[in-house]
C-alpha atoms as a PDB file:
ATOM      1  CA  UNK A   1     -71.058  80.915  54.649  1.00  0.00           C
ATOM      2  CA  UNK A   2     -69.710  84.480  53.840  1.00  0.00           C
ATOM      3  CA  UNK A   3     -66.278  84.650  52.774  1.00  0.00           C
ATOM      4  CA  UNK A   4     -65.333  86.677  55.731  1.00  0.00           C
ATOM      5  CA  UNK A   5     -66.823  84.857  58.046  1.00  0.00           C
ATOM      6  CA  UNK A   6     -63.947  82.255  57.039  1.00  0.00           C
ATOM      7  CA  UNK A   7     -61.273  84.171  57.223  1.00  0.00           C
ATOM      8  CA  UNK A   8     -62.513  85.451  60.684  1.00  0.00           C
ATOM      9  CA  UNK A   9     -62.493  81.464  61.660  1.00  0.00           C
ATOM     10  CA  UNK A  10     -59.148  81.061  60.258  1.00  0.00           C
ATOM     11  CA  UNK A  11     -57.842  83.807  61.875  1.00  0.00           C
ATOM     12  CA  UNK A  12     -59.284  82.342  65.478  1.00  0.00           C
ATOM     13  CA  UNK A  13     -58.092  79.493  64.987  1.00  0.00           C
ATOM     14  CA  UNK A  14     -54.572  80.038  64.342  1.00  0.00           C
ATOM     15  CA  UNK A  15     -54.118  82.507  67.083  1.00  0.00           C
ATOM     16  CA  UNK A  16     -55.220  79.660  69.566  1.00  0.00           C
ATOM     17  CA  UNK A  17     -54.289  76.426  67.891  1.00  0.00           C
ATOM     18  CA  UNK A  18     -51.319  74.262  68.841  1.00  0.00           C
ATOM     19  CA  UNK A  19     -47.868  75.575  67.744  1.00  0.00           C
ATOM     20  CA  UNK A  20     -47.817  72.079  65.568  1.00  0.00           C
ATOM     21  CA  UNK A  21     -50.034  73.677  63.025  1.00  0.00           C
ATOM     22  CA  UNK A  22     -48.936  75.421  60.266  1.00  0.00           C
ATOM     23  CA  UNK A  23     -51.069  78.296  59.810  1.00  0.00           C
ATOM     24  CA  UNK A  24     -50.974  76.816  55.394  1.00  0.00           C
ATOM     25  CA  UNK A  25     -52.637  73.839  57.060  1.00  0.00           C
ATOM     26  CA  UNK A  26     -55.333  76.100  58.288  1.00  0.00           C
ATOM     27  CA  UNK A  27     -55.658  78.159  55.404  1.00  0.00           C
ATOM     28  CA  UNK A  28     -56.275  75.712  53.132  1.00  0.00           C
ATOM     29  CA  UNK A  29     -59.006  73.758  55.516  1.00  0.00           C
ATOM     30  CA  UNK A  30     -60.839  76.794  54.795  1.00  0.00           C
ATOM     31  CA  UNK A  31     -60.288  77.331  51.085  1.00  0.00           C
ATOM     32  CA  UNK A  32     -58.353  80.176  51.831  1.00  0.00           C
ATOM     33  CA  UNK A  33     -55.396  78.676  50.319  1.00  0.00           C
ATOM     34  CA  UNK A  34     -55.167  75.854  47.730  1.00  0.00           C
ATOM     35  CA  UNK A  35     -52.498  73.674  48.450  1.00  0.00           C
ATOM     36  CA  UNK A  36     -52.244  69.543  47.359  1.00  0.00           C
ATOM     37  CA  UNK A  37     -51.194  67.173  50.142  1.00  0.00           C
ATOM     38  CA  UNK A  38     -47.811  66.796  49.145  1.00  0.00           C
ATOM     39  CA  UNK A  39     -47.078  70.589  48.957  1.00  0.00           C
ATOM     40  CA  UNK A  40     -48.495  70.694  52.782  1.00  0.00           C
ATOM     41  CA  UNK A  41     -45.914  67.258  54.000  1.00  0.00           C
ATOM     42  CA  UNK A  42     -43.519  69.418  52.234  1.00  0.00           C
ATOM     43  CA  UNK A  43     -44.257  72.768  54.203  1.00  0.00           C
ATOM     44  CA  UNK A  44     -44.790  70.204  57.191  1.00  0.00           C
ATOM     45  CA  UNK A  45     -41.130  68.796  56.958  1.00  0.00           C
ATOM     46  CA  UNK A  46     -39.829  72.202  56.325  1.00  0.00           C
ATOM     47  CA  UNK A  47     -41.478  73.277  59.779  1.00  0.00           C
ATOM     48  CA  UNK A  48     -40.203  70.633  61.238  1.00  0.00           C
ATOM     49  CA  UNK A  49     -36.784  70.849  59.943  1.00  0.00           C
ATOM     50  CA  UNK A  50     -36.639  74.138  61.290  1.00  0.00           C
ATOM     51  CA  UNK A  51     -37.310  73.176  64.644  1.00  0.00           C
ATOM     52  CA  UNK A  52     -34.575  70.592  64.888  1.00  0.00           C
ATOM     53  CA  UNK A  53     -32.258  73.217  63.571  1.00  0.00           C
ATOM     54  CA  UNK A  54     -33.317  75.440  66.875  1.00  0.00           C
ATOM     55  CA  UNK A  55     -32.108  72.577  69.017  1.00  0.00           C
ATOM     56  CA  UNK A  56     -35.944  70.585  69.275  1.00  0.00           C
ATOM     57  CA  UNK A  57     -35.498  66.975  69.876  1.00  0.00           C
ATOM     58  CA  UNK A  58     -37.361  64.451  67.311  1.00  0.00           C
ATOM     59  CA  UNK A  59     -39.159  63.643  70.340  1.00  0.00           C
ATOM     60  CA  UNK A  60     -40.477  67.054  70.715  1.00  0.00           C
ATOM     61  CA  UNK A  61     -41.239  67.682  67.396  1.00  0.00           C
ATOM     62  CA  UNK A  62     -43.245  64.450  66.942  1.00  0.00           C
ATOM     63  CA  UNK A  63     -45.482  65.011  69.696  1.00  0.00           C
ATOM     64  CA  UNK A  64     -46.340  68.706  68.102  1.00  0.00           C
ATOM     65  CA  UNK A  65     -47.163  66.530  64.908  1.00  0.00           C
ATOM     66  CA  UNK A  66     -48.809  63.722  66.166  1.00  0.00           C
ATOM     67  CA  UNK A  67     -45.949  61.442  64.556  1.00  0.00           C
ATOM     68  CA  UNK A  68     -42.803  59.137  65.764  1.00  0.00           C
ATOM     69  CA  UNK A  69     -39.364  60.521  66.027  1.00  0.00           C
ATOM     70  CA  UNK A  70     -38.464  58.144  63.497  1.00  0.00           C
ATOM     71  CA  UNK A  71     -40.836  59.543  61.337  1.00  0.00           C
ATOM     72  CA  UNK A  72     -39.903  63.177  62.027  1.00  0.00           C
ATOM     73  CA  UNK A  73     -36.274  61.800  61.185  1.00  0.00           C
ATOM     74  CA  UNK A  74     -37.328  60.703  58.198  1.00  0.00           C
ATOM     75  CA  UNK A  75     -39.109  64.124  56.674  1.00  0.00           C
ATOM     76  CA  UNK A  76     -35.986  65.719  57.882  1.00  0.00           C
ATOM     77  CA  UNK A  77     -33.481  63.704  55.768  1.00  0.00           C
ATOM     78  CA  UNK A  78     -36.079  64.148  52.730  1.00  0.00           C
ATOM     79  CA  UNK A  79     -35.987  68.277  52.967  1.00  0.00           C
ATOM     80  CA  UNK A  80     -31.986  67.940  53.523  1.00  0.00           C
ATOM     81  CA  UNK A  81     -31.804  65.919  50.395  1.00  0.00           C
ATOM     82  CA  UNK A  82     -33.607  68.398  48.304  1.00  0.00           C
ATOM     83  CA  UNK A  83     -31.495  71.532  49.533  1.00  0.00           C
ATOM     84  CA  UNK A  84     -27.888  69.721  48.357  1.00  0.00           C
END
């Protein structure tokens, strides 16, 4: 497939995906954008860190990321860690 013709797929799909996907995540599903796994949990938790701080329950946030609130919790405390 042409190189464009990925970035036009990319493009669609993060205009109409889910507001629980990063649009990194979708980059680099099309080799637009190399990233390892644990640089995308860590762009994941910051997301989801952000959230919380505009008043989004755990709840909330978990459902956007297919994950438990306890789970959410958890990345939170990790990214809070690393910024003290």
């Amino acid at each position: 497939m042409d190189d464009l013709i990925y970035n036009y797929c990319a493009l669609y799909e993060a205009i109409f995906s889910s507001e629980g996907i990063l649009p990194d995540a979708i980059l680099r599903k099309y080799g637009l954008l190399n990233l390892t796994d644990k640089q995308l949990r860590r762009l994941e938790a910051m997301e989801m860190k952000r959230l919380h701080d505009e008043k989004m329950t755990l709840n909330e946030i978990g459902k956007l990321f297919n994950m438990s609130d306890s789970g959410v919790y958890r990345r939170i405390k990790k990214v809070e860690e690393v910024e003290e």
